[in-house]
Protein backbone atom coordinates (compact mmCIF):
# COMPACT_ATOMS: atom_id res chain seq x y z
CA UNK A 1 -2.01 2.78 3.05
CA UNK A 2 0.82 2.64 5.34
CA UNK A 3 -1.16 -0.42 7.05
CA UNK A 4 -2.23 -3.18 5.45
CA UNK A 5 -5.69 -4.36 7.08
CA UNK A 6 -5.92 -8.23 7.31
CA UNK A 7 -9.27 -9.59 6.47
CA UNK A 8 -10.15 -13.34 8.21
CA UNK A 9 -13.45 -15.10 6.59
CA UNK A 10 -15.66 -17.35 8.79
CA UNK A 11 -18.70 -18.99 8.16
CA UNK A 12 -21.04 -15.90 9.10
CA UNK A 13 -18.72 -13.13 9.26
CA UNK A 14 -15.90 -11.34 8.76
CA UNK A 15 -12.81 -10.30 11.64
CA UNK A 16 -10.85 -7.63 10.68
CA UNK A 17 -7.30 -7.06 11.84
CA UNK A 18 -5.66 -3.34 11.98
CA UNK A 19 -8.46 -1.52 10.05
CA UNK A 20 -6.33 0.97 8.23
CA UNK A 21 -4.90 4.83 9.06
CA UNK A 22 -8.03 6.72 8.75
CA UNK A 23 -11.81 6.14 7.62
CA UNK A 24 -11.19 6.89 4.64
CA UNK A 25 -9.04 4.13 4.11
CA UNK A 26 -11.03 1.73 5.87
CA UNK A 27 -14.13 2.29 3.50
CA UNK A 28 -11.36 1.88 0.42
CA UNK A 29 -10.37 -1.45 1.81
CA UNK A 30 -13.12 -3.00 2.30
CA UNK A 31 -14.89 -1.88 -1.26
CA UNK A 32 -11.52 -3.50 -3.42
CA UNK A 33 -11.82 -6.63 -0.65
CA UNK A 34 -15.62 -7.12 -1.40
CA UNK A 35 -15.24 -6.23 -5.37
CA UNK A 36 -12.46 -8.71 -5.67
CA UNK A 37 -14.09 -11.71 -3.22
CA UNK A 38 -17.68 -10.84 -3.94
CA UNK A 39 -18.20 -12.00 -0.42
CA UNK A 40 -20.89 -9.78 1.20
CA UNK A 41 -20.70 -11.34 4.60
CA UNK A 42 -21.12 -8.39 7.85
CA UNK A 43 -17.47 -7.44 9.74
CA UNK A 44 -18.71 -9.36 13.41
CA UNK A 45 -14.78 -8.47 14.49
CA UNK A 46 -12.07 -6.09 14.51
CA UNK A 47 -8.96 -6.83 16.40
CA UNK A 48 -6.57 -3.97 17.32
CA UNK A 49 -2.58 -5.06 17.13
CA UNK A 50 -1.80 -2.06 18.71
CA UNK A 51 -2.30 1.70 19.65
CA UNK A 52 -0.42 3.38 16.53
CA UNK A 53 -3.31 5.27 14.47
CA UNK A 54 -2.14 3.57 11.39
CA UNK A 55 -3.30 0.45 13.42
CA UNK A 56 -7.11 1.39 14.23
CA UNK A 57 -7.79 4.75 12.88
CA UNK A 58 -10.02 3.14 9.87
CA UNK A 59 -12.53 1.40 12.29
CA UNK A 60 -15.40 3.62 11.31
CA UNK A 61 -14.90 2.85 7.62
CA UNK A 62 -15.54 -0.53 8.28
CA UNK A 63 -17.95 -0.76 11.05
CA UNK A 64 -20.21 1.56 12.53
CA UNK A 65 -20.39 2.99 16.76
CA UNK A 66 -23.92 1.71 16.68
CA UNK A 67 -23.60 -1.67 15.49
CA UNK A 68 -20.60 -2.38 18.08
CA UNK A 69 -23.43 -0.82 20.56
CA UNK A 70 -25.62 -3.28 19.83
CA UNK A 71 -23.39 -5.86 20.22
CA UNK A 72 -23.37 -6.80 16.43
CA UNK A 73 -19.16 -5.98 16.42
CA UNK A 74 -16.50 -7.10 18.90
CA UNK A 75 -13.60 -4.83 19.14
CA UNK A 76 -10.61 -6.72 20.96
CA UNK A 77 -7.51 -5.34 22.43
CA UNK A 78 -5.08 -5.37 24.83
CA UNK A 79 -6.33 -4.09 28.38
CA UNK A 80 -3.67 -1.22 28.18
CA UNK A 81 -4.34 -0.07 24.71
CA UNK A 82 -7.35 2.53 25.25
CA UNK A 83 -5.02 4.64 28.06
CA UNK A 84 -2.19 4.35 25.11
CA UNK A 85 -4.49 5.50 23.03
CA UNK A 86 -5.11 8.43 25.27
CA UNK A 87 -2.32 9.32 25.96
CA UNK A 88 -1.37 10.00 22.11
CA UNK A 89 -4.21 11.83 21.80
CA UNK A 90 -2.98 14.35 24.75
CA UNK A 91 0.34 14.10 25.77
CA UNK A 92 3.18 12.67 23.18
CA UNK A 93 0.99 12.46 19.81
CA UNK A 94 2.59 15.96 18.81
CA UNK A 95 6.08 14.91 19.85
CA UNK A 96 5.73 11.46 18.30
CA UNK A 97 3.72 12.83 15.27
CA UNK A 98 6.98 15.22 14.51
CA UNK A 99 9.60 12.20 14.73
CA UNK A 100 7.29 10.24 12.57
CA UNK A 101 7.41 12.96 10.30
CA UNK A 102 10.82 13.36 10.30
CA UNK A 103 11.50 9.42 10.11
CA UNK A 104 9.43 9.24 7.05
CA UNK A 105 10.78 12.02 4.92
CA UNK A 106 7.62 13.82 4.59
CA UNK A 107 9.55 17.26 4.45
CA UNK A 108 10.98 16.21 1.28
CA UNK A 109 7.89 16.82 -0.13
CA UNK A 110 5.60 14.05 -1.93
CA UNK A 111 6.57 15.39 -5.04
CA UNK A 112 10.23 15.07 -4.76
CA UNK A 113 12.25 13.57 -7.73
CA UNK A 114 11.41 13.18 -11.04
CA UNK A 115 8.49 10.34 -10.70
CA UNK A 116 7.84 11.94 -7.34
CA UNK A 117 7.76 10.24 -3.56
CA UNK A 118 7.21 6.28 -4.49
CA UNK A 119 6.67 6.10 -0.56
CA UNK A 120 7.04 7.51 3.13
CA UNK A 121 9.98 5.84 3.97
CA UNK A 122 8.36 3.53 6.27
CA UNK A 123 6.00 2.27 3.44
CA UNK A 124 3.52 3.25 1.24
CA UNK A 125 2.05 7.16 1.60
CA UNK A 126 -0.01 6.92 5.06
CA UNK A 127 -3.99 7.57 3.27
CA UNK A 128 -4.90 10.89 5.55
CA UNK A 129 -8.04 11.67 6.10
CA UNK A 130 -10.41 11.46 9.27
CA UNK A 131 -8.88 9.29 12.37
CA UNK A 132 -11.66 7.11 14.12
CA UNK A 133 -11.56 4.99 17.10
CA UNK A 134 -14.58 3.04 18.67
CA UNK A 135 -13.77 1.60 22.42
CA UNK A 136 -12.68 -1.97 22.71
CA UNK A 137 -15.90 -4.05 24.07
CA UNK A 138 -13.37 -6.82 24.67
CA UNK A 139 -9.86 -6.48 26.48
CA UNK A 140 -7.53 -9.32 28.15
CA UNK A 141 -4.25 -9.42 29.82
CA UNK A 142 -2.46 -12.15 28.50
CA UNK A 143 -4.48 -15.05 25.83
CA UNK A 144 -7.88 -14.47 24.47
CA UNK A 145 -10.01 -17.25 23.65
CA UNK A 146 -12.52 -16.11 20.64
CA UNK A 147 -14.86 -17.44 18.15
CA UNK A 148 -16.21 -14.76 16.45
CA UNK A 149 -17.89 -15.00 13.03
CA UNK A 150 -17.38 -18.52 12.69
CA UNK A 151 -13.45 -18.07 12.85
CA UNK A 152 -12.11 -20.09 16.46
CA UNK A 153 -8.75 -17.86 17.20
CA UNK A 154 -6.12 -16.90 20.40
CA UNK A 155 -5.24 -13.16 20.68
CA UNK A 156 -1.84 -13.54 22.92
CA UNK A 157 -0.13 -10.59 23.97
CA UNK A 158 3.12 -10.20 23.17
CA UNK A 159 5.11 -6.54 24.08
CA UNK A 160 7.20 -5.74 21.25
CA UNK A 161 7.09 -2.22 19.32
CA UNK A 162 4.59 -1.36 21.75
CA UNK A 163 3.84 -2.27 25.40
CA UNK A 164 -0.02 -3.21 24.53
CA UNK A 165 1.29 -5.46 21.34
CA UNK A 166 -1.01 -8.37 20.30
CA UNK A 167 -1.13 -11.29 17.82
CA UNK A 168 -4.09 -13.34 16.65
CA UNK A 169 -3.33 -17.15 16.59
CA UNK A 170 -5.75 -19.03 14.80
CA UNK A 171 -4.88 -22.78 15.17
CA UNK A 172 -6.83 -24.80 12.55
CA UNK A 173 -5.26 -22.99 9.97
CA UNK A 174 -2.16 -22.86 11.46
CA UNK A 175 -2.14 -18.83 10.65
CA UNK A 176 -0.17 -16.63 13.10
C-alpha cells in the first residue's frame, strides 16, 4: 500500500501505527505480519499520525468498533484530527482527492508502459477498497504519556504536512 503500517510489540499487545489506506489493506497487513512473526498477541493500540486516509483508513481491518467500545483498543490522536477528518469527508476531499490524482499519475493509466505502472508516483499503488475510521478514545494537545500493551511511549505533536501531525517517541528503545 501507499502506507506502510508500523507494528510496535509489547509484552501483552500489539500498537499499531497508521493502519493502512483501506480495510482491506489493514486485514492484508496484519495476516503477512502474524504469518511471518507467528506472534498472535491482540492490537491494544492504534495511533493515528495524521488525518490523510492512507493514514487510518485500514483501522477496521485490524481492530474492530466494538472492541475499542469496550475499551479493549485505544485509538490516539491529535485533538484536531477528527474535525480534519471531517472536513475531508465534506468539504475539500473531492478537491484534494482530484490533485492527488493528478499528483500521482493515475490518469496514465495503471497499465501504462510495457511492464505497466511500477507505482503511483508517490509510492506504491494506494490498495482501494473500503475506507474505515473508528473515533479516537484518546486525544492530547501537545505530549502524550502512554503505556499501552506493555510498550511505555510519548506521542508529541509536531505540525508538519498536516496541522494535526504526530510522532510516537518511545524512549527505551530509543525509536522515534
Amino acid at each position: 500500500g501507499l502506507t506502510s503500517p508500523v507494528v510496535f510489540v509489547g509484552e501483552t499487545g500489539l500498537v499499531v501505527m497508521d493502519p493502512g489506506e483501506s480495510t482491506e489493506h489493514g486485514i492484508a497487513t496484519e495476516k503477512v505480519f502474524r504469518e511471518i512473526t507467528g506472534i498472535d498477541l491482540p492490537v491494544t493500540g492504534i495511533v493515528y499520525s495524521h488525518n490523510h486516509f492512507d493514514h487510518l483508513g485500514g483501522v477496521k481491518g485490524w481492530v474492530d468498533a466494538e472492541d475499542v467500545d469496550a475499551g479493549k483498543v485505544e485509538i490516539y490522536a491529535h485533538t484536531t484530527l477528527t474535525s480534519a477528518v471531517a472536513n475531508w469527508a465534506s468539504n475539500v476531499g473531492a478537491i484534494l482527492g482530484h490533485r492527488t490524482t493528478y499528483t500521482a499519475a493515475i490518469y496514465a493509466g495503471r497499465d501504462a508502459g510495457v511492464h505497466g505502472s511500477v507505482n503511483d508516483a508517490l509510492g506504491p499503488q494506494v490498495q482501494l477498497g473500503e475506507v474505515g475510521f473508528i473515533l479516537p478514545t484518546q486525544e492530547f494537545d501537545d505530549v502524550l504519556k502512554v503505556s499501552n500493551g506493555g510498550l511505555d511511549f510519548e506521542l508529541h505533536y509536531v505540525p508538519s504536512e498536516t496541522n494535526d501531525e504526530i510522532v510516537m517517541w518511545l524512549p527505551k528503545q530509543k525509536i522515534l
